[in-house]
C-alpha atoms as a PDB file:
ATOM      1  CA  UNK A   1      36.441 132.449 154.879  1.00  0.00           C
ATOM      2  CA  UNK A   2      34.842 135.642 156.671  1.00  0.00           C
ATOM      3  CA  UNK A   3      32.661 134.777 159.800  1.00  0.00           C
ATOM      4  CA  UNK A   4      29.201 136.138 159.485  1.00  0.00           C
ATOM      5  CA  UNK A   5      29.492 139.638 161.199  1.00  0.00           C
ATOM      6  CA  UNK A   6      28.022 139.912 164.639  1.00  0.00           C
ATOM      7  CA  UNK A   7      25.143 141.926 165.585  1.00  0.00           C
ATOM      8  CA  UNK A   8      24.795 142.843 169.475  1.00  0.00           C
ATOM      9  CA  UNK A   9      21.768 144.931 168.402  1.00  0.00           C
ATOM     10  CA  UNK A  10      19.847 142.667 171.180  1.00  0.00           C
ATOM     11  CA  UNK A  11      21.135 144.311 174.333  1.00  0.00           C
ATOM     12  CA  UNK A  12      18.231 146.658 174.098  1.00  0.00           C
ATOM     13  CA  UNK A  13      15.962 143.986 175.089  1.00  0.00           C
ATOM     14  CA  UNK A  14      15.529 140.177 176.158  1.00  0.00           C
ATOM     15  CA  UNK A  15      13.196 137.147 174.694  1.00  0.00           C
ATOM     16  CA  UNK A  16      10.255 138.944 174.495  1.00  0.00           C
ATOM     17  CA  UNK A  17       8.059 135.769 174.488  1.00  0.00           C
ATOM     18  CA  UNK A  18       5.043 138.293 174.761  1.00  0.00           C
ATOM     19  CA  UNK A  19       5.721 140.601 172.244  1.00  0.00           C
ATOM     20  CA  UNK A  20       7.029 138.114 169.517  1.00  0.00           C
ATOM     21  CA  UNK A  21       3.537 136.071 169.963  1.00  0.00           C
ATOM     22  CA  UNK A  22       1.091 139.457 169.651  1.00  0.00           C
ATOM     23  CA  UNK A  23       2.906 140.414 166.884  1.00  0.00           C
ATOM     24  CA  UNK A  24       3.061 137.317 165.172  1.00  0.00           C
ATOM     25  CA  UNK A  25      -0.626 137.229 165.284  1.00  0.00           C
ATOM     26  CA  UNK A  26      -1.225 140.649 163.486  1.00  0.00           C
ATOM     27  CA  UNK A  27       1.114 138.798 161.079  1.00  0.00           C
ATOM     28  CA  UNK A  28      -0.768 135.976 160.800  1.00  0.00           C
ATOM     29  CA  UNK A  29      -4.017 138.153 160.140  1.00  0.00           C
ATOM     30  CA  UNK A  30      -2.135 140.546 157.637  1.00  0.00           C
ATOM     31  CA  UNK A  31      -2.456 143.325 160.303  1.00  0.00           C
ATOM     32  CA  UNK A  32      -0.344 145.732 162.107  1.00  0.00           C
ATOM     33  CA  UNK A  33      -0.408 146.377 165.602  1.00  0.00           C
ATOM     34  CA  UNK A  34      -0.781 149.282 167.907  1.00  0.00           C
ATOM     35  CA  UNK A  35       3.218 149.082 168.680  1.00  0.00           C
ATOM     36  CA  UNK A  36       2.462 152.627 170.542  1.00  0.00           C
ATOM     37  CA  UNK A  37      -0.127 150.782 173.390  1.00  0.00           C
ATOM     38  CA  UNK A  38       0.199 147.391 172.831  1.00  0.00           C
ATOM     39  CA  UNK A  39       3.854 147.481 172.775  1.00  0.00           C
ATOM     40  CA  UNK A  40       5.426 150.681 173.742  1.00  0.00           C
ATOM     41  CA  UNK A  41       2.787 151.132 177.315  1.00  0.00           C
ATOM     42  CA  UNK A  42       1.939 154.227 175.282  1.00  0.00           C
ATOM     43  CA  UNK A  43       5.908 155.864 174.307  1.00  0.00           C
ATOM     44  CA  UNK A  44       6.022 155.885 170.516  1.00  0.00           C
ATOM     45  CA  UNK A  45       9.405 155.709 170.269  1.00  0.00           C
ATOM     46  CA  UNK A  46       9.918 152.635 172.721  1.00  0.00           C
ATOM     47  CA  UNK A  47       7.142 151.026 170.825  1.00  0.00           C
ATOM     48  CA  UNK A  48       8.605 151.502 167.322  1.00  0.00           C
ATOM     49  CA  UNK A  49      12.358 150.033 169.084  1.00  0.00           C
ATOM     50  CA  UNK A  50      10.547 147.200 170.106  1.00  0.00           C
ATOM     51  CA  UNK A  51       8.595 146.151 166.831  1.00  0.00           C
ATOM     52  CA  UNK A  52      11.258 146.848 165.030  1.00  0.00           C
ATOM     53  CA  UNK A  53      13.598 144.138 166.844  1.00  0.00           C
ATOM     54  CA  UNK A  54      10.693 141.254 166.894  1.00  0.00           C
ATOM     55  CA  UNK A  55       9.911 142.011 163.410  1.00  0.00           C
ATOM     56  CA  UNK A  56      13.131 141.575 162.569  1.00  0.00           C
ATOM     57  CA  UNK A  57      13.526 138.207 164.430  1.00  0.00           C
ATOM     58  CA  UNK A  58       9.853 136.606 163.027  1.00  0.00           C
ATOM     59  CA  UNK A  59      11.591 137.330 159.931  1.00  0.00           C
ATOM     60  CA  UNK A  60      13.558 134.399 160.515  1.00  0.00           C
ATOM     61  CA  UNK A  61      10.269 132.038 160.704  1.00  0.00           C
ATOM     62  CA  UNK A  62       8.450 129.867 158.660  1.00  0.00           C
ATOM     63  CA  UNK A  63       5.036 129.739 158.150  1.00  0.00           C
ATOM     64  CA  UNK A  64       4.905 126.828 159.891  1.00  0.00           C
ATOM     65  CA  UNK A  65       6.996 128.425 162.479  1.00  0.00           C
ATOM     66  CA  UNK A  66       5.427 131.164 163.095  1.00  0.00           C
ATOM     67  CA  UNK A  67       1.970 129.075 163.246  1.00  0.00           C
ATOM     68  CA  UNK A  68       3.668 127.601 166.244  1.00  0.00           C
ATOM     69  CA  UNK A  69       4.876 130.278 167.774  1.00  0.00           C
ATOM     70  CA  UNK A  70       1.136 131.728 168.224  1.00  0.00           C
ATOM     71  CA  UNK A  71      -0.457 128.693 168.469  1.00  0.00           C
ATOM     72  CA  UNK A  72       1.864 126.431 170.393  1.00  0.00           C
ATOM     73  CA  UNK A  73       1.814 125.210 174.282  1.00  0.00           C
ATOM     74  CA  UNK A  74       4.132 127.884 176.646  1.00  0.00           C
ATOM     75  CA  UNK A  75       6.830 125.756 175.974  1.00  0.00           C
ATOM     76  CA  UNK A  76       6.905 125.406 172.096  1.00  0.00           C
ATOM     77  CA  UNK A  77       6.225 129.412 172.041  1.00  0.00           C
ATOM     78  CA  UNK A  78       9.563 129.482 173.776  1.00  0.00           C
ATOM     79  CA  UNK A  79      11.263 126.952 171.774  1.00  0.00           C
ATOM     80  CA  UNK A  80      10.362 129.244 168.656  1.00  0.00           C
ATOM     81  CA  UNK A  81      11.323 132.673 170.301  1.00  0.00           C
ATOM     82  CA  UNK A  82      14.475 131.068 171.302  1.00  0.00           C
ATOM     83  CA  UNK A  83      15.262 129.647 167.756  1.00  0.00           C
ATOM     84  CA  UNK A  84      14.376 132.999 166.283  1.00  0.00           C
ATOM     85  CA  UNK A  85      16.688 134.923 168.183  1.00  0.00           C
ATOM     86  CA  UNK A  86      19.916 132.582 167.947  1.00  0.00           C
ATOM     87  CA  UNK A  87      18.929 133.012 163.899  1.00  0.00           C
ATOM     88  CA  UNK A  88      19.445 136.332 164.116  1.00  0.00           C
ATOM     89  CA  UNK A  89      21.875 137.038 166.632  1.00  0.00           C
ATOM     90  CA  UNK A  90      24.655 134.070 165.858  1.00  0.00           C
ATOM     91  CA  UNK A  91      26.777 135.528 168.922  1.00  0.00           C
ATOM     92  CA  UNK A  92      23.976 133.530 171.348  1.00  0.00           C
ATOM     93  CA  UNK A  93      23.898 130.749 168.645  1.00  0.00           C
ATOM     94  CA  UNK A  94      27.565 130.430 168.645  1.00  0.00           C
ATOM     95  CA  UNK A  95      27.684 130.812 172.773  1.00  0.00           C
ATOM     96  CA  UNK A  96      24.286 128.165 173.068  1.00  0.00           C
ATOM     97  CA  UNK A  97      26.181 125.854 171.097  1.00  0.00           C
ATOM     98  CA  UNK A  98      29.789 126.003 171.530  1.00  0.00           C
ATOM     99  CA  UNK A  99      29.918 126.321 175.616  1.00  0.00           C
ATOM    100  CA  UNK A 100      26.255 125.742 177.019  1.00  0.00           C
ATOM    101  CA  UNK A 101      26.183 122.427 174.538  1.00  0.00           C
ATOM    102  CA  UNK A 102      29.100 121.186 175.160  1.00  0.00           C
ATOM    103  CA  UNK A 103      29.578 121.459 178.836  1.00  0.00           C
ATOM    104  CA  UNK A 104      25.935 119.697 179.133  1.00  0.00           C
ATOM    105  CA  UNK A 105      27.198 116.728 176.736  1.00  0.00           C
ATOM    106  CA  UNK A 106      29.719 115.561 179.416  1.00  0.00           C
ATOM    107  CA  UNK A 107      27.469 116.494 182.524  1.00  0.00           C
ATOM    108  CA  UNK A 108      29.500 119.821 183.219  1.00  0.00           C
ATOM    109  CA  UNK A 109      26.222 122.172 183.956  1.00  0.00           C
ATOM    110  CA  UNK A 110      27.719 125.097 185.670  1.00  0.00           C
ATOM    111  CA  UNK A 111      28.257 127.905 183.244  1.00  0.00           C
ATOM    112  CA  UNK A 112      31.134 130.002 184.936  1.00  0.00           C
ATOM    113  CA  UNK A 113      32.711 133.385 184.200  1.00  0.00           C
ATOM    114  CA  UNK A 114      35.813 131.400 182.826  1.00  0.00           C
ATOM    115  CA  UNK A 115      33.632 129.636 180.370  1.00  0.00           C
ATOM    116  CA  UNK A 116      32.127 133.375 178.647  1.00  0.00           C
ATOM    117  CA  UNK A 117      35.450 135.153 179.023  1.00  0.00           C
ATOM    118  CA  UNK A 118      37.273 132.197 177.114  1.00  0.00           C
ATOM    119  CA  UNK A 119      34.481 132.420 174.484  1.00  0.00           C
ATOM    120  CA  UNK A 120      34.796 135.949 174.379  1.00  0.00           C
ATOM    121  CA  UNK A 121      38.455 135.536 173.542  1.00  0.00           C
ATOM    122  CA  UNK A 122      38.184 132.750 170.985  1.00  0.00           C
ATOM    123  CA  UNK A 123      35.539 134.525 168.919  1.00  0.00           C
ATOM    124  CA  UNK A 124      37.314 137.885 169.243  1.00  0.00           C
ATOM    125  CA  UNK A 125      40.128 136.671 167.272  1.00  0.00           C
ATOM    126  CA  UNK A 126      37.727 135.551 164.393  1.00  0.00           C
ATOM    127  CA  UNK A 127      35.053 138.512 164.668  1.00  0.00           C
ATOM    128  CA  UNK A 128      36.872 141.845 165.570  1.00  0.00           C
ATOM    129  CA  UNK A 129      33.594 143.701 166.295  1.00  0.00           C
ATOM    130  CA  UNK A 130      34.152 141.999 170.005  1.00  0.00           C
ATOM    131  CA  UNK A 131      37.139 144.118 170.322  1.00  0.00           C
ATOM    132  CA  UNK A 132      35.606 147.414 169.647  1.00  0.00           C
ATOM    133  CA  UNK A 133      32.934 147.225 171.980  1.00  0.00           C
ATOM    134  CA  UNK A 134      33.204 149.462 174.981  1.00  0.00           C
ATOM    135  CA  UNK A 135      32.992 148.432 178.485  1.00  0.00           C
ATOM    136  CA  UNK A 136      29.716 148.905 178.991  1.00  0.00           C
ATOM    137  CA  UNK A 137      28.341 147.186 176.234  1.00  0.00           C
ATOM    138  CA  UNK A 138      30.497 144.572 176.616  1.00  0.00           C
ATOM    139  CA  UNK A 139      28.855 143.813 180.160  1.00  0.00           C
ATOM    140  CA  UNK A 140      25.423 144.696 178.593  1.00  0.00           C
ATOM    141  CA  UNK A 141      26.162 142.037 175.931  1.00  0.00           C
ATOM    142  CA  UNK A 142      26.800 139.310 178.681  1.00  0.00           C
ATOM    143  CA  UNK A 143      23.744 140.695 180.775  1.00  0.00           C
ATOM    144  CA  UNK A 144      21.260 139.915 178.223  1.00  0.00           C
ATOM    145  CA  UNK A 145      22.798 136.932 176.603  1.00  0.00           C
ATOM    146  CA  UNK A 146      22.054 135.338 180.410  1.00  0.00           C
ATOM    147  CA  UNK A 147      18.587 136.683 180.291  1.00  0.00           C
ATOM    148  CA  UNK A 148      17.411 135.091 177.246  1.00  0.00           C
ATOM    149  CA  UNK A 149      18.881 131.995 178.093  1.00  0.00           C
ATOM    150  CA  UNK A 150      17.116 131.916 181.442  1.00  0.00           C
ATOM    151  CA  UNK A 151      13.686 133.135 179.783  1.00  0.00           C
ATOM    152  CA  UNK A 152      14.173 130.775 177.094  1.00  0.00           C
ATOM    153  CA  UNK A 153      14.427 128.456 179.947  1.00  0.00           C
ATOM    154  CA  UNK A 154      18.236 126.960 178.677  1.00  0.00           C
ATOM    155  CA  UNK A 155      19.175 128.170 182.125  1.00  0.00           C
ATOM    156  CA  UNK A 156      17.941 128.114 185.963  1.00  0.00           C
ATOM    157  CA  UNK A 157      18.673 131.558 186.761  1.00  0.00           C
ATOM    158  CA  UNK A 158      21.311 134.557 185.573  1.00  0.00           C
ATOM    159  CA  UNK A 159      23.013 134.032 188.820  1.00  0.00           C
ATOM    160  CA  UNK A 160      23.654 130.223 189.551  1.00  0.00           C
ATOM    161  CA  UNK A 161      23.656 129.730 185.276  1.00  0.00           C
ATOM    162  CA  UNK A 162      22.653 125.738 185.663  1.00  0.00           C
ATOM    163  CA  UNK A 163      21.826 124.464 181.923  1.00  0.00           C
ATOM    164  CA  UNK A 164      18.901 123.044 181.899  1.00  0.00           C
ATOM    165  CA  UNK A 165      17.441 120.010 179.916  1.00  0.00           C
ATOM    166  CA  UNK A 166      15.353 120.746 176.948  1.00  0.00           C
ATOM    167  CA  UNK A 167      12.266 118.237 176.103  1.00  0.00           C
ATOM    168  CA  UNK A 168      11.656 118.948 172.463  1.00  0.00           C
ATOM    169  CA  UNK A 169       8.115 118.079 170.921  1.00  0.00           C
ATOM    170  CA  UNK A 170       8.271 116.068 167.666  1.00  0.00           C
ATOM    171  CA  UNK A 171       6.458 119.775 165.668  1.00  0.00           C
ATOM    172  CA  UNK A 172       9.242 121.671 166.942  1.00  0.00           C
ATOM    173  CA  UNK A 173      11.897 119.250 165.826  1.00  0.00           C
ATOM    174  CA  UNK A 174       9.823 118.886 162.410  1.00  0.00           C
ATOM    175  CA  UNK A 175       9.708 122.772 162.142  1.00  0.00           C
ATOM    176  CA  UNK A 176      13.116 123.137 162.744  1.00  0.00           C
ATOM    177  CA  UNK A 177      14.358 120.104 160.571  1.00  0.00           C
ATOM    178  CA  UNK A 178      12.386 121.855 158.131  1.00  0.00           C
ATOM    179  CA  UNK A 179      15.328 124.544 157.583  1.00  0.00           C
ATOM    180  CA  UNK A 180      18.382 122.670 158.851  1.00  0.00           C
ATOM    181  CA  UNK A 181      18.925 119.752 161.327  1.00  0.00           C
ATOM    182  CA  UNK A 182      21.814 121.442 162.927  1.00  0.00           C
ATOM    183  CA  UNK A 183      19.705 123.916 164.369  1.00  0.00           C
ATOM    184  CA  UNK A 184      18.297 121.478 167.023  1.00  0.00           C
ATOM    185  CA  UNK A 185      22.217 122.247 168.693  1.00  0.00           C
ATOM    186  CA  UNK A 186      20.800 125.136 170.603  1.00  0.00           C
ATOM    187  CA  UNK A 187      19.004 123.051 172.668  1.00  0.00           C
ATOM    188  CA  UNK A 188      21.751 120.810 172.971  1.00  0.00           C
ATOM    189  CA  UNK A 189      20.725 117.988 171.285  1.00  0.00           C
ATOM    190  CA  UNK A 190      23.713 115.402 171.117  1.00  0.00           C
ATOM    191  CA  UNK A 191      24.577 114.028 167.437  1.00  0.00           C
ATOM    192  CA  UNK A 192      23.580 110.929 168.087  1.00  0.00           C
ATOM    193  CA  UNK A 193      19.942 112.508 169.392  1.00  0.00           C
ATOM    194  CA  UNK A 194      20.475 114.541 166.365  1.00  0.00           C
ATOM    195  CA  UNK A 195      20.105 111.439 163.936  1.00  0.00           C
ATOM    196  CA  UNK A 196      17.252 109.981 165.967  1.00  0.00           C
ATOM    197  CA  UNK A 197      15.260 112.982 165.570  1.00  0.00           C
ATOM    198  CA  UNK A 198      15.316 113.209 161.950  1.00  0.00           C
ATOM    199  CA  UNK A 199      15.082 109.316 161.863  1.00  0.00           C
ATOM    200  CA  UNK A 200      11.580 109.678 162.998  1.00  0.00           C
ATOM    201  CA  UNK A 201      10.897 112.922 160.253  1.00  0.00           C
END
C-alpha cells in the first residue's frame, strides 16, 4: 500500500486563524473577498498565495464545520483551523499524532529534537519526498510545523515545545465525529477518551 504523498506546500505560511475565519465568511455569504487588501496588505500576488492556501484548507470543512469556524468561541475557531490543516497537510497529522500524542499519553511533554529527527527518519523510509527536500526546506518544514502547533495552541512555545492539554467542546467533537472519530487524535485524545466521546454522540 502507497502512503498518501506529502505536501510541504505549508511552509509558506502558519495557522492563519485570521485569514481562514474572513474567508470563511465570504464563503458562507457566497462572496469573494478582497484577497489584494484584506489579505495581501495591498500586494496582489501575496494576497492571491494566501487565499489560495486557506481556500484550499476550508475545502476540507463541513458545513457544519465551517459554521464553527466563523461562528465559534477563540478556542473552537482554533480547534477547526487546526483540524483543517492536519486534513490537508498529513505530515503535521502524522507528527500531531504519532509523537506529540503519544509522548502526552504517558506524561512525556517535552517535544525534543530527537523526537522530530526520529520521525523524520521513520516517515522518510515510507514517503521519499522527505529525502529530496533540500536543506533549507527541510528546516523551513520543521519551523512552521512548530508554529502551527503553538498557534493552534498544541504547544507552549516553538522554543520550550511543552504539549499542551486540549479541552474539547462537545460541537467540536460532534463536528469532527461527523467525518471520522479518529480525527479527535490530533488533539490527543486517548482511545479510551476516544469511546467516551462518541458514547455521548
Amino acid at each position: 500500500m502507497n502512503p498518501e504523498k506529502y505536501d510541504f506546500a505549508y511552509t509558506s505560511s502558519s495557522l492563519r486563524l485570521k485569514e481562514m475565519v474572513h474567508v470563511g465568511k465570504h464563503i458562507m455569504k457566497g462572496s469573494e473577498p478582497d484577497y489584494v487588501n484584506e489579505l495581501g496588505a495591498g500586494k496582489s500576488a501575496t494576497g492571491k498565495r494566501i487565499y489560495r492556501e486557506v481556500k484550499k484548507r476550508l475545502g476540507f470543512l463541513s458545513e457544519q464545520q465551517l459554521n464553527l469556524l466563523v461562528k465559534g468561541s477563540l478556542e473552537i475557531q482554533k480547534h477547526i483551523a487546526f483540524y483543517a490543516v492536519c486534513k490537508t497537510y498529513l505530515f503535521i497529522r502524522d507528527f500531531t499524532v504519532e509523537v506529540l500524542r503519544e509522548k502526552y499519553l504517558i506524561f512525556d511533554y517535552e517535544i525534543s529534537e530527537g523526537d522530530y529527527i526520529s520521525f523524520l527518519r521513520r516517515k522518510q523510509e515510507l514517503h521519499h519526498e522527505i529525502g529530496e527536500l533540500s536543506e533549507s526546506s527541510s528546516k523551513k518544514i520543521k519551523q512552521v510545523t512548530f508554529r502551527i502547533l503553538e498557534q493552534a495552541g498544541l504547544i507552549n512555545n516553538t522554543k520550550e515545545r511543552i504539549i499542551q492539554p486540549q479541552l474539547l467542546q462537545q460541537e467540536v467533537v460532534n463536528a469532527i465525529s461527523s467525518d471520522d472519530k479518529k480525527w479527535l487524535k490530533i488533539f490527543l485524545v486517548s482511545d479510551l477518551d476516544l469511546k467516551n466521546y462518541t458514547n455521548q454522540l
